[in-house]
C-alpha atoms as a PDB file:
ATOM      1  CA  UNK A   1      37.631 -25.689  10.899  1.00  0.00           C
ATOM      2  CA  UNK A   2      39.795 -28.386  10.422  1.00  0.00           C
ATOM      3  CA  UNK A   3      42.729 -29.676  12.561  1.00  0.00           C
ATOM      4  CA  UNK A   4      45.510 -32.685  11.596  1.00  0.00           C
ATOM      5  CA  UNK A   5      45.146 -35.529  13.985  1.00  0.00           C
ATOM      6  CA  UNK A   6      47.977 -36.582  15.634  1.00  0.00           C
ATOM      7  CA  UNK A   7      48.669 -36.480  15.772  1.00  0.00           C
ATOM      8  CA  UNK A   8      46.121 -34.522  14.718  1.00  0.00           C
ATOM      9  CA  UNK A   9      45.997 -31.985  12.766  1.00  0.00           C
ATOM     10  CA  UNK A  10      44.112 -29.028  13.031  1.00  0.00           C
ATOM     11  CA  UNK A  11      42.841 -26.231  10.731  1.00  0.00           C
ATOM     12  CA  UNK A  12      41.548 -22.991  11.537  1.00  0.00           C
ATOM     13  CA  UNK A  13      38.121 -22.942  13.708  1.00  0.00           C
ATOM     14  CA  UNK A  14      36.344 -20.950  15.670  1.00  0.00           C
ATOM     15  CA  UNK A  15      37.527 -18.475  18.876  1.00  0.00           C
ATOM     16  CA  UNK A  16      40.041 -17.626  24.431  1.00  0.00           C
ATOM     17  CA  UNK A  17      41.053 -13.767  24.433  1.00  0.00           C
ATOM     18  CA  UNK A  18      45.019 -14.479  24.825  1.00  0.00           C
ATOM     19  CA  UNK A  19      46.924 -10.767  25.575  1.00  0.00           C
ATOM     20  CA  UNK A  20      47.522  -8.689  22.693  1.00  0.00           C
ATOM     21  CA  UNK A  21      51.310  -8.955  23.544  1.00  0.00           C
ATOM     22  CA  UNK A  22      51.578 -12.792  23.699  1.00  0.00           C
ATOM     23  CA  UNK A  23      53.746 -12.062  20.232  1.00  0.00           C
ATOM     24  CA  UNK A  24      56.399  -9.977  22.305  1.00  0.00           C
ATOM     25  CA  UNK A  25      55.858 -12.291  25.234  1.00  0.00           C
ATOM     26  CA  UNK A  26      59.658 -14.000  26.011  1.00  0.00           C
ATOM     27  CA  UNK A  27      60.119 -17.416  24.816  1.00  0.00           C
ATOM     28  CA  UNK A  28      59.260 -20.129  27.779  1.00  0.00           C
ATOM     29  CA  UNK A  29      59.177 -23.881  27.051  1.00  0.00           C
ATOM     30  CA  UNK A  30      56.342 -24.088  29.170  1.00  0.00           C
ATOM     31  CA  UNK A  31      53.121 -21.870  30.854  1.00  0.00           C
ATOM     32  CA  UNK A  32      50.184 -22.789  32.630  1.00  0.00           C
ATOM     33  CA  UNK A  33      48.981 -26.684  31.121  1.00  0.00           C
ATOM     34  CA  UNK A  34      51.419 -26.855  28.153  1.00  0.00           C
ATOM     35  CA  UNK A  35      54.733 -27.631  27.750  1.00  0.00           C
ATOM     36  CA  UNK A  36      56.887 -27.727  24.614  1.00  0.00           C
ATOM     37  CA  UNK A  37      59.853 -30.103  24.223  1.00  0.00           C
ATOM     38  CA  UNK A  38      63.167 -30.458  21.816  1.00  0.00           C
ATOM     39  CA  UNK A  39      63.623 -34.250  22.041  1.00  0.00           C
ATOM     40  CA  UNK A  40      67.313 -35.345  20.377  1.00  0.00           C
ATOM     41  CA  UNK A  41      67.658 -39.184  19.720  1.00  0.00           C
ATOM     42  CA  UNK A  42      64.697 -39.668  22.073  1.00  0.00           C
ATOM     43  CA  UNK A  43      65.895 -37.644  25.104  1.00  0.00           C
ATOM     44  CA  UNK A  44      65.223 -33.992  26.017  1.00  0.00           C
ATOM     45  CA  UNK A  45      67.581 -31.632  24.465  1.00  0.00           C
ATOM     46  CA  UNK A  46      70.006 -29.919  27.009  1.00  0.00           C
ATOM     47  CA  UNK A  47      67.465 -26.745  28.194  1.00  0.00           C
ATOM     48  CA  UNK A  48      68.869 -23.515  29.879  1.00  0.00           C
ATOM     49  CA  UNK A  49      66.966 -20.427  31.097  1.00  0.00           C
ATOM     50  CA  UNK A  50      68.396 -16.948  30.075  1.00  0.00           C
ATOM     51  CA  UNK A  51      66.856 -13.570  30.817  1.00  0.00           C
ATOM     52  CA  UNK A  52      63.062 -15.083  31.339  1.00  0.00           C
ATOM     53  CA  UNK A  53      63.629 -17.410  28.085  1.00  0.00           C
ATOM     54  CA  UNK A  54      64.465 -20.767  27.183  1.00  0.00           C
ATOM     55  CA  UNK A  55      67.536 -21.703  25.090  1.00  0.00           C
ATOM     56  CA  UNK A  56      68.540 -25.265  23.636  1.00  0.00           C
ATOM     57  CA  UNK A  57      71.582 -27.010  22.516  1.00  0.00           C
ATOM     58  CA  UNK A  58      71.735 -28.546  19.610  1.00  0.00           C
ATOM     59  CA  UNK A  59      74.556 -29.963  17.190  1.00  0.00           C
ATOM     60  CA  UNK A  60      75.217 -29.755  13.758  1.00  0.00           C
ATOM     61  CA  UNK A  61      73.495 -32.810  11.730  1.00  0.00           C
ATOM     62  CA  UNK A  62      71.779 -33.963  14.863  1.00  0.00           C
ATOM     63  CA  UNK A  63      67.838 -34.864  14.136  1.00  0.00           C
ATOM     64  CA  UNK A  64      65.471 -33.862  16.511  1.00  0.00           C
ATOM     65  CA  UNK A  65      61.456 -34.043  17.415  1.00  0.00           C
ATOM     66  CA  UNK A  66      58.917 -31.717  18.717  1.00  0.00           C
ATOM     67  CA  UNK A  67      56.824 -33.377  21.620  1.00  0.00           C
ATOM     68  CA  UNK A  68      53.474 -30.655  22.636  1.00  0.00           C
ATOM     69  CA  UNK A  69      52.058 -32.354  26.068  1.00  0.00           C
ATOM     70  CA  UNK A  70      49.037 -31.297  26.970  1.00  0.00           C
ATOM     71  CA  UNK A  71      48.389 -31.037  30.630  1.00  0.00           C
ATOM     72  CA  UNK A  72      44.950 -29.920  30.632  1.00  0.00           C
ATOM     73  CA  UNK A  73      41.645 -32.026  30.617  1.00  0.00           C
ATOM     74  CA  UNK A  74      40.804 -30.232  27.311  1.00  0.00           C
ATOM     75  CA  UNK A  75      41.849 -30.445  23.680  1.00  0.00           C
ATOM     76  CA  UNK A  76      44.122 -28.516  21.952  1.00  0.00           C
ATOM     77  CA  UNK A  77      45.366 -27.446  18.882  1.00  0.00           C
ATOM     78  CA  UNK A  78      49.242 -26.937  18.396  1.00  0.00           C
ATOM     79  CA  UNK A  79      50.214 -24.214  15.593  1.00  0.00           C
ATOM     80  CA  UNK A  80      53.664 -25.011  15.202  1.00  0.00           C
ATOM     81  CA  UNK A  81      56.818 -23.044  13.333  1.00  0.00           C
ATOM     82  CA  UNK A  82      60.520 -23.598  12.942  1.00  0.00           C
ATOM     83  CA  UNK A  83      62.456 -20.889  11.960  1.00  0.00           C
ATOM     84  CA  UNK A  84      59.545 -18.570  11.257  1.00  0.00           C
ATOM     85  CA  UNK A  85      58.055 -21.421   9.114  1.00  0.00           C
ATOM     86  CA  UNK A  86      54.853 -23.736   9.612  1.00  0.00           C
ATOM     87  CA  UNK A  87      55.583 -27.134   9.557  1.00  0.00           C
ATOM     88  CA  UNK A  88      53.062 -27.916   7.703  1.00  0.00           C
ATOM     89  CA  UNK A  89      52.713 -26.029   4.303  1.00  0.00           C
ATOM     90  CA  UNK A  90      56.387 -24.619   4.833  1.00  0.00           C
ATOM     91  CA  UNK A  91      55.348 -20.815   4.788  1.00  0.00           C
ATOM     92  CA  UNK A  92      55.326 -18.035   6.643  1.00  0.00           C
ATOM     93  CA  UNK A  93      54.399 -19.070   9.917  1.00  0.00           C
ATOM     94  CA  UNK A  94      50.720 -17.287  11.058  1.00  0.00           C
ATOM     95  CA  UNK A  95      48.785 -18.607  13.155  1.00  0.00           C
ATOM     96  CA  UNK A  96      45.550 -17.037  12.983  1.00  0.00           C
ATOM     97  CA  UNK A  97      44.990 -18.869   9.299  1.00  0.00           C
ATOM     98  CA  UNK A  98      47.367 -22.118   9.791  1.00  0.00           C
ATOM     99  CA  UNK A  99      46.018 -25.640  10.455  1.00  0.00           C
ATOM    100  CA  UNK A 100      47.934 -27.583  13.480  1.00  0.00           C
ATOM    101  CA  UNK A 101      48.650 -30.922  15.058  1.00  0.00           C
ATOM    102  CA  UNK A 102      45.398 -31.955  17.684  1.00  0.00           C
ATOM    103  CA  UNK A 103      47.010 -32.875  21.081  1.00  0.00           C
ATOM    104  CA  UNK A 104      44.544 -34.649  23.297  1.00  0.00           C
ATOM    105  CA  UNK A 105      43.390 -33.746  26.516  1.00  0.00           C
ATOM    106  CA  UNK A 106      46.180 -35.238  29.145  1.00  0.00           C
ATOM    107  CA  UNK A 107      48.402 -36.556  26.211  1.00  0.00           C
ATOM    108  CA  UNK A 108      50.879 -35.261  23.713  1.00  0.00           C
ATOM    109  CA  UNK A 109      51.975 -35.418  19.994  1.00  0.00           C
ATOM    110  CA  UNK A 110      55.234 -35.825  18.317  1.00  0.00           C
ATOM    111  CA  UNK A 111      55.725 -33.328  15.432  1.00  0.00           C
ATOM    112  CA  UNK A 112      59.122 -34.963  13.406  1.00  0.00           C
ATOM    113  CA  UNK A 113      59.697 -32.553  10.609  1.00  0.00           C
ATOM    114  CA  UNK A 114      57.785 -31.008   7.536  1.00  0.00           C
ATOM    115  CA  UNK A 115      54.832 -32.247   6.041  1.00  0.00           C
ATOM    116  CA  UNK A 116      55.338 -33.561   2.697  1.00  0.00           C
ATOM    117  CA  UNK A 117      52.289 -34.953   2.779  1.00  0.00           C
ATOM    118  CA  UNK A 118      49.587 -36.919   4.497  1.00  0.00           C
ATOM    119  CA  UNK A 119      51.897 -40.206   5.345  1.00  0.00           C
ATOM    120  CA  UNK A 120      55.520 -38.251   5.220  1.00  0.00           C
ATOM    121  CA  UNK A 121      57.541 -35.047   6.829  1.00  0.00           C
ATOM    122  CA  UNK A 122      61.327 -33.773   5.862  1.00  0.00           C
ATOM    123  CA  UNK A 123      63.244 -34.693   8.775  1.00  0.00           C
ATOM    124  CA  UNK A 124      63.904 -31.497  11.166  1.00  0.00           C
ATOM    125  CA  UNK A 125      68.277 -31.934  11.214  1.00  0.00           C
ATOM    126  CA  UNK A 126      70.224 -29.021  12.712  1.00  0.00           C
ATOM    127  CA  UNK A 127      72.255 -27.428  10.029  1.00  0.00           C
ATOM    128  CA  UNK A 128      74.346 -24.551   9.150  1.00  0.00           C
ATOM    129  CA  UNK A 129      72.421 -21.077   8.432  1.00  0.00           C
ATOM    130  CA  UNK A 130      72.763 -21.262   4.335  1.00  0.00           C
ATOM    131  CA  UNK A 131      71.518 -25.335   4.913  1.00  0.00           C
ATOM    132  CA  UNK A 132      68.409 -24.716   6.690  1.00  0.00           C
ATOM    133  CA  UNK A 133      65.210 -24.711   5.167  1.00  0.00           C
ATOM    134  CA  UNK A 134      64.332 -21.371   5.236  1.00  0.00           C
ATOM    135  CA  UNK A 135      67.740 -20.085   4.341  1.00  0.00           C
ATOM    136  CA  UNK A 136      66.932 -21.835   1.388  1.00  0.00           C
ATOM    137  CA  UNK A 137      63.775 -20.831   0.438  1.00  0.00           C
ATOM    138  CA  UNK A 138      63.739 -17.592   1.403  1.00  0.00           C
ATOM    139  CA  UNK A 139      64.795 -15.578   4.514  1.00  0.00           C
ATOM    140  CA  UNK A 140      66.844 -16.876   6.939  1.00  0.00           C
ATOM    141  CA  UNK A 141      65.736 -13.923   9.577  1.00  0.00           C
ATOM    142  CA  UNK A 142      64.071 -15.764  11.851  1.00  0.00           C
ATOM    143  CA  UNK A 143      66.479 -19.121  12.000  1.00  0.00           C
ATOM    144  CA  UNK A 144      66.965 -20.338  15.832  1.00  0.00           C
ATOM    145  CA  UNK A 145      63.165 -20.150  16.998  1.00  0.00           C
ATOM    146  CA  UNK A 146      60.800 -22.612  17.809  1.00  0.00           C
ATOM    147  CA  UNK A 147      57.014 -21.457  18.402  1.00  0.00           C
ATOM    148  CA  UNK A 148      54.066 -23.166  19.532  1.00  0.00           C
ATOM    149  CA  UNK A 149      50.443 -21.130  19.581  1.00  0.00           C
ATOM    150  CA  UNK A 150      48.297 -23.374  21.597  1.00  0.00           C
ATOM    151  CA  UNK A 151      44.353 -22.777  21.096  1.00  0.00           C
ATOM    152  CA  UNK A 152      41.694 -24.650  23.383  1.00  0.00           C
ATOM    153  CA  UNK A 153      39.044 -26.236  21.851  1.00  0.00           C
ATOM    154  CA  UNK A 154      35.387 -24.337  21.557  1.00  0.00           C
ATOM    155  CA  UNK A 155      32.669 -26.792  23.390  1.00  0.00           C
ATOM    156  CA  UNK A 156      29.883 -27.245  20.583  1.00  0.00           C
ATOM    157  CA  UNK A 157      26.528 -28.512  22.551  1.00  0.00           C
ATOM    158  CA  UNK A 158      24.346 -31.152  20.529  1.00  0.00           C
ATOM    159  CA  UNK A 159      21.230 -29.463  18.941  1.00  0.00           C
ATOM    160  CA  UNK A 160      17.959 -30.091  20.490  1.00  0.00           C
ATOM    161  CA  UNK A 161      16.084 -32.670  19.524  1.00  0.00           C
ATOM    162  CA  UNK A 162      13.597 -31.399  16.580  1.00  0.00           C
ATOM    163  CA  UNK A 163      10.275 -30.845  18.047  1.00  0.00           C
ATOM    164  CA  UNK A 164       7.017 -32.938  18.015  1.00  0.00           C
ATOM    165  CA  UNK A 165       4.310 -32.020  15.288  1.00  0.00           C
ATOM    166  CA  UNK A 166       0.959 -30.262  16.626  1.00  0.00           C
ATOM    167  CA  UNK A 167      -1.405 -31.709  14.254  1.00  0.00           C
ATOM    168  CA  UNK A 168      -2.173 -34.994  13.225  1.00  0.00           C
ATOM    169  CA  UNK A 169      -4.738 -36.063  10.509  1.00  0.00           C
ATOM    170  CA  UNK A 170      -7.634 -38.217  11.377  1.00  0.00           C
ATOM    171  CA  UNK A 171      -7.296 -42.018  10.415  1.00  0.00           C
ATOM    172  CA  UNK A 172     -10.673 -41.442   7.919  1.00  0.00           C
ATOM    173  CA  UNK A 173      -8.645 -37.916   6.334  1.00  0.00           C
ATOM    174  CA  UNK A 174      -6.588 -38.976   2.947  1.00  0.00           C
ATOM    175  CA  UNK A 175      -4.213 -36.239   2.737  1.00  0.00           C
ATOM    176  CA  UNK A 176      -3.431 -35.049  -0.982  1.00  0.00           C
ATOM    177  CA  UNK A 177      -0.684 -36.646  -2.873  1.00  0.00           C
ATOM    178  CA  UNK A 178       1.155 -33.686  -2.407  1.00  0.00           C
ATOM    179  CA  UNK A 179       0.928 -33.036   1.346  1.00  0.00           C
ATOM    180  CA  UNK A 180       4.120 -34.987   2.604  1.00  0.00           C
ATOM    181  CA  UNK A 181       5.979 -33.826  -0.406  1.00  0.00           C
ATOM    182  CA  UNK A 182       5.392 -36.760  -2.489  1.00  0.00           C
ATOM    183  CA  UNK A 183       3.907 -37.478  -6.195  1.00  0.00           C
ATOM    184  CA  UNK A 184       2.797 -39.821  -8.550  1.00  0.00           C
ATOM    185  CA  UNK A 185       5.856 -39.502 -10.418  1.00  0.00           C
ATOM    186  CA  UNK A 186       8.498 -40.454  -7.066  1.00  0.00           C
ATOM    187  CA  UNK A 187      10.394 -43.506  -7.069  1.00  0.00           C
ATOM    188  CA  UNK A 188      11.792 -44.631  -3.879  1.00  0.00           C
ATOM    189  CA  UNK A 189      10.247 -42.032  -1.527  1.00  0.00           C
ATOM    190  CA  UNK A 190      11.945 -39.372  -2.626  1.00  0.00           C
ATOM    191  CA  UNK A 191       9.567 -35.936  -2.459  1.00  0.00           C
ATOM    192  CA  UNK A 192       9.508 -33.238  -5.011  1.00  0.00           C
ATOM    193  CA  UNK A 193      11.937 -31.180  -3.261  1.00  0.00           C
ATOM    194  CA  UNK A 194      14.627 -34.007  -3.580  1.00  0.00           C
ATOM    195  CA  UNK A 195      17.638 -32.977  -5.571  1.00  0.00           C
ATOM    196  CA  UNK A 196      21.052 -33.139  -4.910  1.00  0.00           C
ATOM    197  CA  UNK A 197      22.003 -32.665  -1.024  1.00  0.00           C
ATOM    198  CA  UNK A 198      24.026 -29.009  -1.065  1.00  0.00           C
ATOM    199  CA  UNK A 199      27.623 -28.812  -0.076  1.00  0.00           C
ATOM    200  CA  UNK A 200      28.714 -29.330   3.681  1.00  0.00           C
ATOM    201  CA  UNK A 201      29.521 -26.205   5.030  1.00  0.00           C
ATOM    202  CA  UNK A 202      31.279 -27.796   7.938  1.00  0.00           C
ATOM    203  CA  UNK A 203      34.573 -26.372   8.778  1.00  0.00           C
ATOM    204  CA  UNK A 204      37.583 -28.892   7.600  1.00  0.00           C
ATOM    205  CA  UNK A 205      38.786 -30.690   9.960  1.00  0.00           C
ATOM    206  CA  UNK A 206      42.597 -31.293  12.433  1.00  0.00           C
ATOM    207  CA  UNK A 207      45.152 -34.349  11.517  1.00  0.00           C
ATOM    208  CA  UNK A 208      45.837 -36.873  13.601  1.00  0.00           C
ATOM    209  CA  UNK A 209      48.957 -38.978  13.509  1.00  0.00           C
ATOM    210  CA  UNK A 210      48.563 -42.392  13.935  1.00  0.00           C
ATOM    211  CA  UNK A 211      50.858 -44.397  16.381  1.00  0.00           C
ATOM    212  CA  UNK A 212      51.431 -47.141  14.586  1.00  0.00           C
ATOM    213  CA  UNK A 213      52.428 -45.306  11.596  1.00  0.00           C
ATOM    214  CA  UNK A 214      55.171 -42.961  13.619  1.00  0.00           C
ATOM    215  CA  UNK A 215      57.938 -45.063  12.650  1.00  0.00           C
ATOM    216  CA  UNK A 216      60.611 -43.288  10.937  1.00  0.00           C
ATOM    217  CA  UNK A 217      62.337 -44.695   7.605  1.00  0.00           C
ATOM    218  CA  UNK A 218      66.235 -45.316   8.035  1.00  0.00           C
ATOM    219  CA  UNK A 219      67.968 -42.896   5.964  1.00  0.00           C
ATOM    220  CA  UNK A 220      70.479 -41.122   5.884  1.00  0.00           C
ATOM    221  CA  UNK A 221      71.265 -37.396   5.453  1.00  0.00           C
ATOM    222  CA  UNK A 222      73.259 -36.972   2.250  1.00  0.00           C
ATOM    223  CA  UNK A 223      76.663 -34.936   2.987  1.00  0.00           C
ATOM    224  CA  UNK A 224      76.692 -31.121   0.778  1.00  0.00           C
ATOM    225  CA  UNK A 225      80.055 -30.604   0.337  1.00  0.00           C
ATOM    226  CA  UNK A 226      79.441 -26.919  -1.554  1.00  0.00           C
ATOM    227  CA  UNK A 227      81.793 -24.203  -2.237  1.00  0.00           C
ATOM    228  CA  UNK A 228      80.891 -22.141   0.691  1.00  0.00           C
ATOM    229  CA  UNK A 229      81.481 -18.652   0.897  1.00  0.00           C
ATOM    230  CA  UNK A 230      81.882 -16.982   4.611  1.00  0.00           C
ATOM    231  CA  UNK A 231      78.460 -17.268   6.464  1.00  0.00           C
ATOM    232  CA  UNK A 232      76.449 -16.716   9.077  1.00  0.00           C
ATOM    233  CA  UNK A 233      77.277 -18.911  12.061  1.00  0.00           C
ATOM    234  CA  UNK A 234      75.271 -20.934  14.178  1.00  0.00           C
ATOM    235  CA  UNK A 235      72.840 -23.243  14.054  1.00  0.00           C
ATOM    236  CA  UNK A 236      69.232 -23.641  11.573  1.00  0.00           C
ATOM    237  CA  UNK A 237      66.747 -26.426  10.646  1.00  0.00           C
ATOM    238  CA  UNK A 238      67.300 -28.550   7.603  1.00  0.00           C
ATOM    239  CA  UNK A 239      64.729 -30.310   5.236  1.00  0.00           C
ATOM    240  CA  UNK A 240      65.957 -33.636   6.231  1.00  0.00           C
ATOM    241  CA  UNK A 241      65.100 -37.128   4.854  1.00  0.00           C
ATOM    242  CA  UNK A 242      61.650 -38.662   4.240  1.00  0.00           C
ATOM    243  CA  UNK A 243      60.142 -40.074   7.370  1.00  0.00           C
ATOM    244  CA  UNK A 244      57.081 -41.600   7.902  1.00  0.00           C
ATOM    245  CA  UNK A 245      54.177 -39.668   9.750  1.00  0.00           C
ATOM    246  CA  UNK A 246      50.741 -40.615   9.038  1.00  0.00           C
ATOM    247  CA  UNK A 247      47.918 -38.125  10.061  1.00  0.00           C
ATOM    248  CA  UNK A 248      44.056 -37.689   9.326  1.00  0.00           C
ATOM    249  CA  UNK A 249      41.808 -34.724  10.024  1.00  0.00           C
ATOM    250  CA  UNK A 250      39.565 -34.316  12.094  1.00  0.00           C
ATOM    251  CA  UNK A 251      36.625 -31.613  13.037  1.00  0.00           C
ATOM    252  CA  UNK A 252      37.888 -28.953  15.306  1.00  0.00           C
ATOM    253  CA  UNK A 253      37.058 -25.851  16.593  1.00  0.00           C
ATOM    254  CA  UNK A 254      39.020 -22.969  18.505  1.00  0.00           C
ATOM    255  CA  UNK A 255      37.436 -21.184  21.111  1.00  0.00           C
ATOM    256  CA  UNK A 256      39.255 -17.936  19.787  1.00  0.00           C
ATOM    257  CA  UNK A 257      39.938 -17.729  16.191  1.00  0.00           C
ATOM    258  CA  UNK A 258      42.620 -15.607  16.058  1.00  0.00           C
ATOM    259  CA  UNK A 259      44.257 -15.580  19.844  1.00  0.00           C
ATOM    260  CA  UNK A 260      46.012 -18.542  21.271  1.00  0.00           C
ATOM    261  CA  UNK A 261      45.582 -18.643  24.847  1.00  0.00           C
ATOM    262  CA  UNK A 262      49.533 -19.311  25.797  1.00  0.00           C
ATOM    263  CA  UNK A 263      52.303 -18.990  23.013  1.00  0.00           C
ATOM    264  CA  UNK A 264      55.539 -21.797  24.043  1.00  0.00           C
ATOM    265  CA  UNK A 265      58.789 -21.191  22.514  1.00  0.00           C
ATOM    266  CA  UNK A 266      62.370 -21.930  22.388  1.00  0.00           C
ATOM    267  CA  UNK A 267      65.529 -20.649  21.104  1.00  0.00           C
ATOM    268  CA  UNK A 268      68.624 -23.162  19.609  1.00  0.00           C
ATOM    269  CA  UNK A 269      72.114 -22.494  18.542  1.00  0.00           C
ATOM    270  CA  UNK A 270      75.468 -24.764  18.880  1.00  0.00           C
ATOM    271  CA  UNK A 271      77.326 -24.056  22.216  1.00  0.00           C
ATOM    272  CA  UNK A 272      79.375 -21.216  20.503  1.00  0.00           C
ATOM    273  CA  UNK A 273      75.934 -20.010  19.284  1.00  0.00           C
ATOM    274  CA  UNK A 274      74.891 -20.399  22.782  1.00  0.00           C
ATOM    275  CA  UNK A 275      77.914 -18.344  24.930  1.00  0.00           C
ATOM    276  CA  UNK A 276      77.752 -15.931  22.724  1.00  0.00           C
ATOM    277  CA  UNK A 277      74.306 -14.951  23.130  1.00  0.00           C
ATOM    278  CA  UNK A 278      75.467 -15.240  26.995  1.00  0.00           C
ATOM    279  CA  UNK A 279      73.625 -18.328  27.699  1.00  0.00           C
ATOM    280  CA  UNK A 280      75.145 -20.030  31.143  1.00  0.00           C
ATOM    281  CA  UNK A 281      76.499 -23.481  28.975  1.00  0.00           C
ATOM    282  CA  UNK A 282      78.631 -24.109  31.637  1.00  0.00           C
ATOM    283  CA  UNK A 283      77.063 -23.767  34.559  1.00  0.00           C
ATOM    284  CA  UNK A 284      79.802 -21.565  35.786  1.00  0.00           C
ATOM    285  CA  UNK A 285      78.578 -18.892  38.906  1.00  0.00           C
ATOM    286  CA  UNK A 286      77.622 -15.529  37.174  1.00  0.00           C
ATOM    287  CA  UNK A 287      79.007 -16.751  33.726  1.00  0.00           C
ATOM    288  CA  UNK A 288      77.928 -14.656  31.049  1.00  0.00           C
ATOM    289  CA  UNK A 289      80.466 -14.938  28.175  1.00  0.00           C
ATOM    290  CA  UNK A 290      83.880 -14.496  27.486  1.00  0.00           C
ATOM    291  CA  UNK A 291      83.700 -10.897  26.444  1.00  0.00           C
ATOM    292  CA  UNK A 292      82.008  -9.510  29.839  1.00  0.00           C
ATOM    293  CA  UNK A 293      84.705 -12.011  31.462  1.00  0.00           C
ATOM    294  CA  UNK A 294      87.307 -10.407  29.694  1.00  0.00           C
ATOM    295  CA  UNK A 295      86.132  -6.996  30.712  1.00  0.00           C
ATOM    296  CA  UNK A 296      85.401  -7.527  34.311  1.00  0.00           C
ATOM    297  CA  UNK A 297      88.985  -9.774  34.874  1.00  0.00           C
ATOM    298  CA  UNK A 298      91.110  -9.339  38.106  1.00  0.00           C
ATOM    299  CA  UNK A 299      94.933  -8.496  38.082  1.00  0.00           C
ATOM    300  CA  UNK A 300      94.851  -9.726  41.661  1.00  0.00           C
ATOM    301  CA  UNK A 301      91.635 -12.414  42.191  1.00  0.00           C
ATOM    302  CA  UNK A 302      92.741 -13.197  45.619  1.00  0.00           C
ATOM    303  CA  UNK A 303      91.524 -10.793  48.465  1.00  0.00           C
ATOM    304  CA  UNK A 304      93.865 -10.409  51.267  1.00  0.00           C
ATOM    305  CA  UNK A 305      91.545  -8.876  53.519  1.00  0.00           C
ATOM    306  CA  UNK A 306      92.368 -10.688  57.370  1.00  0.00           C
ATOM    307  CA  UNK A 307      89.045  -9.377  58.708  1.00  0.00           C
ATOM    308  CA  UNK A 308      85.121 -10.270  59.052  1.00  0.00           C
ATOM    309  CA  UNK A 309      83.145  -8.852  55.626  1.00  0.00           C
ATOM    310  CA  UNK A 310      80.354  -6.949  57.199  1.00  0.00           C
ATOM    311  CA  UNK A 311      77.323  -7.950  55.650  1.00  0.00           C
ATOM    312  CA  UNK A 312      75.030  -5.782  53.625  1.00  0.00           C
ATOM    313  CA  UNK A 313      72.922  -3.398  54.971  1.00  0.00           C
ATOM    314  CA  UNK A 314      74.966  -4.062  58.276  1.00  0.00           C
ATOM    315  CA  UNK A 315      75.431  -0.125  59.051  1.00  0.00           C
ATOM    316  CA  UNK A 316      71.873   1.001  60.377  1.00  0.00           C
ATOM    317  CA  UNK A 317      71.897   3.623  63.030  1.00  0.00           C
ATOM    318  CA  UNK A 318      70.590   2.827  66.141  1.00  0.00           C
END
């Protein structure tokens, strides 16, 4: 199929067995050759690890990028969602029948928002839960995920060469008018079976974003002042301002079809978002959030003990 240069952008092709659990498989920023990162003003996003999963920190109106690098000597196609959506038709993410962005082997590709079309994406913008796109448009079930299903790319070897003819006519043999396909009646060489060439069955092909065309277009994002009832809290992604983001497609095809072979990931909130879901902010020793604090605080903090602590395991018989 096809995949969007990148940029590139790729649509579905052809099938790497990834496990059958990669969907249950905690969120990591980055496995094996790939690495996923939340870039904010141009910088990497603060990034902390809780419980075998990576969690960023984002503010409220603060626009951010997707960079994909691709460590491998092979190309790849990037299907990428926010929020449970794909960023480029705005559905439900899937990524056994989405298109994604072509990374190149040893390079990367910066994904900036929605696709609007061809030369523009929406701005991604951290926003409040009832802003965000999909809160909007839908369901806002999945808000605070970022996915990434990376596919390899299928090696397609050249055909052979088409092979010699066997026979040749003698120089004094006139072969029939109609023996190379020709007839009286042909202008321009064209045989009898001439006609119009059939359809390309080819499979579409990825996107690719051109460099020079990456520029974004100043703008900015208009202030909602809406009668809000109580919502959820935390953080979500807006459909932010127009941007430019050029991309072409190009032929691609996956070496499995419907398994990625690695699935990155991230999760955001705002710092309250953040503690609450027990994530270290801090950096504190053993911090896990204010409630287990509360529940696990000392009357008396300071041990008065005037003797060695024996360590563990000290007690073996001998």
């Amino acid at each position: 199929m096809k995949t969007w240069i990148a940029s590139a952008l790729a649509l579905l092709a052809a099938p790497v067995v990834a496990s059958a659990t990669a969907d249950a498989a905690p969120l990591r920023n980055s496995t094996g050759a790939y690495e996923l990162q939340v870039l904010v003003g141009g910088a990497p996003a603060q990034t902390f690890g809780h419980n075998g999963e990576t969690y960023v920190l984002g503010s409220h109106g603060d626009r951010y990028t997707l960079r994909v690098q691709n460590h491998s000597g092979q190309r790849i196609e990037a299907v990428v969602s926010v929020d449970g959506r794909d960023v480029v038709d705005g559905r439900t993410a899937d990524y056994r029948s989405k298109r994604g962005y072509l990374v190149p082997a040893y390079g990367s590709v910066d994904i900036e928002g929605w696709r609007l079309n061809g030369g523009q994406v929406a701005a991604f913008r951290f926003s409040s839960v009832s802003d965000s796109y999909a809160g909007r448009t839908g369901s806002a079930r999945e808000v605070g995920v970022v996915g990434v299903a990376v596919f390899p790319e299928r090696y397609v070897p050249p055909p052979p060469p088409p092979p010699r003819p066997l026979y040749f006519p003698r120089r004094d043999y006139r072969a029939p008018d109609d023996y190379y396909g020709f007839d009286e009646s042909d202008k321009g060489g064209l045989g009898r079976s001439s006609g119009p060439m059939p359809p390309s069955t080819s499979a579409p092909s990825p996107m690719e974003k051109s460099a020079e065309d990456s520029s974004s277009r100043a703008g900015a994002l208009a202030d909602r002042e809406m009668a809000r009832k109580k919502e959820r809290p935390g953080l979500g992604t807006a459909f932010g301002e127009r941007v430019d983001s050029a991309v072409q497609e190009v032929p691609f095809s996956r070496q499995n079809a419907s398994y990625p072979s690695a699935v990155l990931g991230v999760r955001y909130n705002d710092r309250a978002g953040l503690i609450a879901m027990g994530v270290n902010v801090d950096g504190y020793p053993y911090y896990e959030n204010d409630s287990y604090s509360r529940r696990t605080a000392e009357p008396f903090p300071v041990s008065e003990r005037r003797y060695a602590t024996p360590p563990r395991g000290w007690e073996y018989p001998y």
